[in-house]
Protein backbone atom coordinates (compact mmCIF):
# COMPACT_ATOMS: atom_id res chain seq x y z
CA UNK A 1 -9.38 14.09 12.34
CA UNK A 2 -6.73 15.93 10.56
CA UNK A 3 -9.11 18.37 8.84
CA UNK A 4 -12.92 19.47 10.03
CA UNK A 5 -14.15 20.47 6.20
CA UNK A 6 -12.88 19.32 2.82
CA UNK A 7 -13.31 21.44 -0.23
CA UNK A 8 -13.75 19.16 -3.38
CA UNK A 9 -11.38 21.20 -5.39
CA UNK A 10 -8.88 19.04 -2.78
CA UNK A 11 -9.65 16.24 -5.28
CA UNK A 12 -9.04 17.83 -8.29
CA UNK A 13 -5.79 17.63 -10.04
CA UNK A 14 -6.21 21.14 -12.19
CA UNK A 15 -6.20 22.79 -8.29
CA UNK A 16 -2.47 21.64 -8.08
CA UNK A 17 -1.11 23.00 -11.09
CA UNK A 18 2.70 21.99 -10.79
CA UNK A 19 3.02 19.77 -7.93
CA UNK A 20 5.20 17.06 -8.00
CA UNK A 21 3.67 13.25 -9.42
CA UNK A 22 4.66 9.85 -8.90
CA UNK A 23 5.31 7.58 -12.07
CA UNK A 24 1.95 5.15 -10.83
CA UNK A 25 4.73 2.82 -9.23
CA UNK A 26 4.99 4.14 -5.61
CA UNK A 27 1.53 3.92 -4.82
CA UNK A 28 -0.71 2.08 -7.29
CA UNK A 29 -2.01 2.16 -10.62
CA UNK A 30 -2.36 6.08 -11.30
CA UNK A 31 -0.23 8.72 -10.39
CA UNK A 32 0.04 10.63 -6.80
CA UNK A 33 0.12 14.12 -6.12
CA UNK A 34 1.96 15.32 -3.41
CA UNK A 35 -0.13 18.45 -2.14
CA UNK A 36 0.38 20.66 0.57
CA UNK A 37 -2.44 22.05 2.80
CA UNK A 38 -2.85 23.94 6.00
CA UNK A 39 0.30 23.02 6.99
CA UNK A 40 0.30 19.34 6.19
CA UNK A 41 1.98 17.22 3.58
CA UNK A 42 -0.59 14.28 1.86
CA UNK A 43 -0.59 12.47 -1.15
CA UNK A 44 -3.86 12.98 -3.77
CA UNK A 45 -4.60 9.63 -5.62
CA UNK A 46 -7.08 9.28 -8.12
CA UNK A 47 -8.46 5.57 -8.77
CA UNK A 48 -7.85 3.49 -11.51
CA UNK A 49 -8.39 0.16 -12.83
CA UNK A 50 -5.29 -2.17 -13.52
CA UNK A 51 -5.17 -5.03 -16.57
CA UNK A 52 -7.74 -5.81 -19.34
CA UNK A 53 -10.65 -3.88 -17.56
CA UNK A 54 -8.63 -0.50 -16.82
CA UNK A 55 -8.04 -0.19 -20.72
CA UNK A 56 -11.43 -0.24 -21.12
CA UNK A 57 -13.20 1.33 -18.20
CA UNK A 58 -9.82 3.48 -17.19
CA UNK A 59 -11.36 4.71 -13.82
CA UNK A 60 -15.13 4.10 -13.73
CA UNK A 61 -16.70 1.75 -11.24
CA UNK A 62 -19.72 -0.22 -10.86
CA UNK A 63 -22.25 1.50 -8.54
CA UNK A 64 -23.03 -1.04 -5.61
CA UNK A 65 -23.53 1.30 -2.90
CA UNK A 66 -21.39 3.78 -0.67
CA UNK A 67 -20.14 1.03 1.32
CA UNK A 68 -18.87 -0.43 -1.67
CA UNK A 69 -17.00 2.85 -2.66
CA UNK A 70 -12.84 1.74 -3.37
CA UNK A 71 -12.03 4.70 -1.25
CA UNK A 72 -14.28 4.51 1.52
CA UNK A 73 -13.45 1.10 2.51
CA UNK A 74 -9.32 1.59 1.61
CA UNK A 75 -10.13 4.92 4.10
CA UNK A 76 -11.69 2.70 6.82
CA UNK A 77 -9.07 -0.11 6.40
CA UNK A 78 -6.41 2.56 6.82
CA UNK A 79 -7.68 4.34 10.15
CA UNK A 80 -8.25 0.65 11.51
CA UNK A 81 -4.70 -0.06 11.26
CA UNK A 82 -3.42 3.57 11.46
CA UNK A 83 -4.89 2.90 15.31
CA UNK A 84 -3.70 -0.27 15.60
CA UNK A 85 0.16 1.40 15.20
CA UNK A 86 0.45 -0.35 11.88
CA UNK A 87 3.07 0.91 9.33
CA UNK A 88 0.50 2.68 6.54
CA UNK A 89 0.21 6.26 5.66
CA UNK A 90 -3.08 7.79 7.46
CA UNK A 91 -6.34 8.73 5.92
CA UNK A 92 -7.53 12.17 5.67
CA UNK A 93 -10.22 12.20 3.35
CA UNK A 94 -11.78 10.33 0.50
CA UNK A 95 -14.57 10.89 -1.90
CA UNK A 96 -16.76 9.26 -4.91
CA UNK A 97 -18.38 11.00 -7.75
CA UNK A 98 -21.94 9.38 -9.18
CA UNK A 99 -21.78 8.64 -12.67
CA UNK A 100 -24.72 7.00 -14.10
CA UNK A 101 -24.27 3.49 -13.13
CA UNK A 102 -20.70 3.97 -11.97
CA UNK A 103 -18.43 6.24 -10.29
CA UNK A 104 -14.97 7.79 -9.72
CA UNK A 105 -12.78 7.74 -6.26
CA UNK A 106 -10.47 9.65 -4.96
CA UNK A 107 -7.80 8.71 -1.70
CA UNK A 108 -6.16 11.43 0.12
CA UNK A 109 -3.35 10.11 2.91
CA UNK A 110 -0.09 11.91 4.88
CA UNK A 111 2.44 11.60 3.40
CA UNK A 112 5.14 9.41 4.21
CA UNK A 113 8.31 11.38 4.50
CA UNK A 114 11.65 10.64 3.29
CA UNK A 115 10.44 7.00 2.07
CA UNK A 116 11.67 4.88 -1.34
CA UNK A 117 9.65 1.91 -2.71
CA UNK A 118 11.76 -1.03 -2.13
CA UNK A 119 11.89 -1.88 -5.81
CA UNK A 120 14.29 1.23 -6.48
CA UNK A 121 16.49 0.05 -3.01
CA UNK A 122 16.52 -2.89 -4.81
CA UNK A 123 18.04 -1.78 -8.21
CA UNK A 124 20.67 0.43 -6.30
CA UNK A 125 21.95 -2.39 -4.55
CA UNK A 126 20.55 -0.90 -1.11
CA UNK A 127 19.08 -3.59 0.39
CA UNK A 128 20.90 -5.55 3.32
CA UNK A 129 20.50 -8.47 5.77
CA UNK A 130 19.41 -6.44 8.48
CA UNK A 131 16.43 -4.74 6.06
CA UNK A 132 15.41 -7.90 4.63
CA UNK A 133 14.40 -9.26 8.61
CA UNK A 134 12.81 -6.20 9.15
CA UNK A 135 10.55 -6.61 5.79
CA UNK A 136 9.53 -10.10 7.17
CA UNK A 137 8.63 -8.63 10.33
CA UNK A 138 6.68 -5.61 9.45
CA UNK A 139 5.01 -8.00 7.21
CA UNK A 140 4.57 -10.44 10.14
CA UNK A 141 2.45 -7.85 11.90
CA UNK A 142 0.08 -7.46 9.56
CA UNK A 143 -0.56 -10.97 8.89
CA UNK A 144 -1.03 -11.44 12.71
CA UNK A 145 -3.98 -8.81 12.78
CA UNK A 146 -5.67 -10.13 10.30
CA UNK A 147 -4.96 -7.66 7.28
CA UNK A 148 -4.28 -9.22 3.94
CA UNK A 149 -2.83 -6.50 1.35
CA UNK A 150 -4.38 -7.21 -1.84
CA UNK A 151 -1.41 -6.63 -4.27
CA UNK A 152 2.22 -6.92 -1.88
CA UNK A 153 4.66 -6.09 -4.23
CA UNK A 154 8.00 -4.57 -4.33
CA UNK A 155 6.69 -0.99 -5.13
CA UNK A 156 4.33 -1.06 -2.15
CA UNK A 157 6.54 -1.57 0.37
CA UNK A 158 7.73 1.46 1.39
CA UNK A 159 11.37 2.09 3.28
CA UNK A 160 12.09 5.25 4.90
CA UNK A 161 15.92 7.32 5.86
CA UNK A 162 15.82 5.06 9.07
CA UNK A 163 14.77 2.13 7.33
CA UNK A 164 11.47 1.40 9.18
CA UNK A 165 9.42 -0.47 6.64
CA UNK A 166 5.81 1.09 5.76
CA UNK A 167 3.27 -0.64 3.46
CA UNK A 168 1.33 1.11 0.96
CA UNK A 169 -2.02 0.67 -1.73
CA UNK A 170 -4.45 -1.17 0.73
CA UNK A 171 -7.11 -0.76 -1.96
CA UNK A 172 -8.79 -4.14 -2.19
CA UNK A 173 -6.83 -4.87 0.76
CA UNK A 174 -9.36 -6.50 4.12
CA UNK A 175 -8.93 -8.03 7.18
CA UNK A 176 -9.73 -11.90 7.51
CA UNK A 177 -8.54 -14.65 9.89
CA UNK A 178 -4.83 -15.30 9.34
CA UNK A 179 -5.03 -18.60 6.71
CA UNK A 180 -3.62 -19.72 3.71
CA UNK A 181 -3.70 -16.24 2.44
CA UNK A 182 -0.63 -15.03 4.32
CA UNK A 183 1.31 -17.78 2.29
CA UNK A 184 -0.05 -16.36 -0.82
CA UNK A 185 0.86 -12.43 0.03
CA UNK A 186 4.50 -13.45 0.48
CA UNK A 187 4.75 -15.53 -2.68
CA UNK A 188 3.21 -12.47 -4.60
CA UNK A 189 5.92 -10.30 -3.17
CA UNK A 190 8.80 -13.01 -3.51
CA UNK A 191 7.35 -13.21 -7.43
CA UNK A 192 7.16 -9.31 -7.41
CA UNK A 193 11.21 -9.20 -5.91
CA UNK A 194 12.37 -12.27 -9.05
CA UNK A 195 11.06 -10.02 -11.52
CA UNK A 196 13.17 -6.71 -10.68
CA UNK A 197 16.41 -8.23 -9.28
CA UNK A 198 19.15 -9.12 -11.41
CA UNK A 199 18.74 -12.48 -13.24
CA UNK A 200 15.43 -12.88 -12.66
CA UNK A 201 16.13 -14.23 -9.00
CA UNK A 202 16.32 -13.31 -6.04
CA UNK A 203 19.09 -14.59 -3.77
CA UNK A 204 17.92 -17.20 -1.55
CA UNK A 205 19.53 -16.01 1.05
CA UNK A 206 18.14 -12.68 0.83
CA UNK A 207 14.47 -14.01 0.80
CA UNK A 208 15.27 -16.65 3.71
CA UNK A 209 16.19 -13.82 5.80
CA UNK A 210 12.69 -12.42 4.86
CA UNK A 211 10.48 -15.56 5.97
CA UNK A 212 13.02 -16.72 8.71
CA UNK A 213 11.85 -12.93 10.48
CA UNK A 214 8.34 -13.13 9.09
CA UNK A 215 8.31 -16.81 11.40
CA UNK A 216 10.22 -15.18 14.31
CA UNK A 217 7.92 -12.51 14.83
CA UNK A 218 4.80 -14.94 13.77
CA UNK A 219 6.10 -17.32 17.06
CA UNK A 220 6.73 -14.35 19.59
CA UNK A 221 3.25 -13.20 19.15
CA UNK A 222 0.78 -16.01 18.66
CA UNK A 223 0.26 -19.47 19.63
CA UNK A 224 -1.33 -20.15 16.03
CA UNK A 225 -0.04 -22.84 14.05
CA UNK A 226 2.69 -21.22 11.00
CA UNK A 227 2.65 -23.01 7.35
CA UNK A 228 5.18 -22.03 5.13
């Protein structure tokens, strides 16, 4: 436990009056707020919904229960891996408001220090062999434990100064057994990766060295059969 009480004016944006914001890229639909408090350096987001429904229900929320709460469960699915010595940011608080029928959610995580979304490595040419393996095993890792991110794209995955490889936005995100879904998380990212390089492709050789680590790491750990 990072913090023994939270005060809800934690959650509320107007209580950080001038501290810095993502764009919505680095970390999922809305914008972060970095905070500080008592010492510590975490990352406010606010909930909201992406495509059709988020321009009509921006950040609103069917009421299904607290177990059901977006935050609650991305919190749970955080501290599960967090102890696990998974790559993701760890949880320090969350919270839901009750509105009518629906509610609102808030995340707060540490923040990662010194970390750039591999999208903007990508469009300053940043990117190497030796980063590329690493991506394929940090994503390898996951997939052996069971934890299936529910949007892998180029803006989650995190890379810090030393170029250990983090992953970010597990809301949605769960843990299953290791199936056909781990082909489908690295075809979203290899789609996410076409779409920002230059061309509209990504070298092949760039994402082989992805998958050829993703299958190293996949056979040095676990005697389950590998489809790719």
């Amino acid at each position: 436990m990072l913090i023994s009480q939270i005060d809800p004016e934690l959650f509320e944006p107007a209580h950080w009056v001038g501290s810095p914001r993502t764009d919505g890229k680095a970390g999922g639909r809305g914008a972060a707020i970095f905070i500080t408090h008592v010492g510590q350096d975490w990352v406010l987001r606010h909930y909201y919904r992406g495509g059709l429904p988020g321009k009509i229900l921006a950040d609103r929320y069917l009421w299904l229960g607290e177990s059901r709460v977006r935050s609650f469960c991305e919190w749970d699915l955080l501290q599960l891996m967090h102890q696990e010595g998974l790559p993701v940011p760890q949880p320090v608080a969350g919270r839901y408001v009750r509105k009518g029928p629906a509610y609102t959610a808030d995340l707060i995580t540490v923040r990662l220090q010194d970390v750039m979304p591999l999208s903007v490595m990508l469009s300053l040419g940043k990117v190497g062999p030796r980063l590329w393996s690493q991506i394929g095993a940090c994503i390898a890792r996951f997939h052996l434990a069971g934890y299936c991110h529910a949007d892998l794209n180029a803006h989650n995955v995190q890379i810090s100064s030393d170029d250990s490889v983090y992953l970010l936005d597990w809301d949605r995100g769960d843990r299953r057994v290791p199936a056909s879904w781990c082909n489908s998380n690295l075809a979203r990212l290899h789609h996410s990766l076409n779409k920002l390089s230059a061309g509209g492709t990504l070298p092949l050789q760039d994402w082989q060295k992805v998958i050829n680590s993703y299958m190293d790491t996949w056979q040095a750990s676990s005697d389950k059969p590998l489809h790719l």
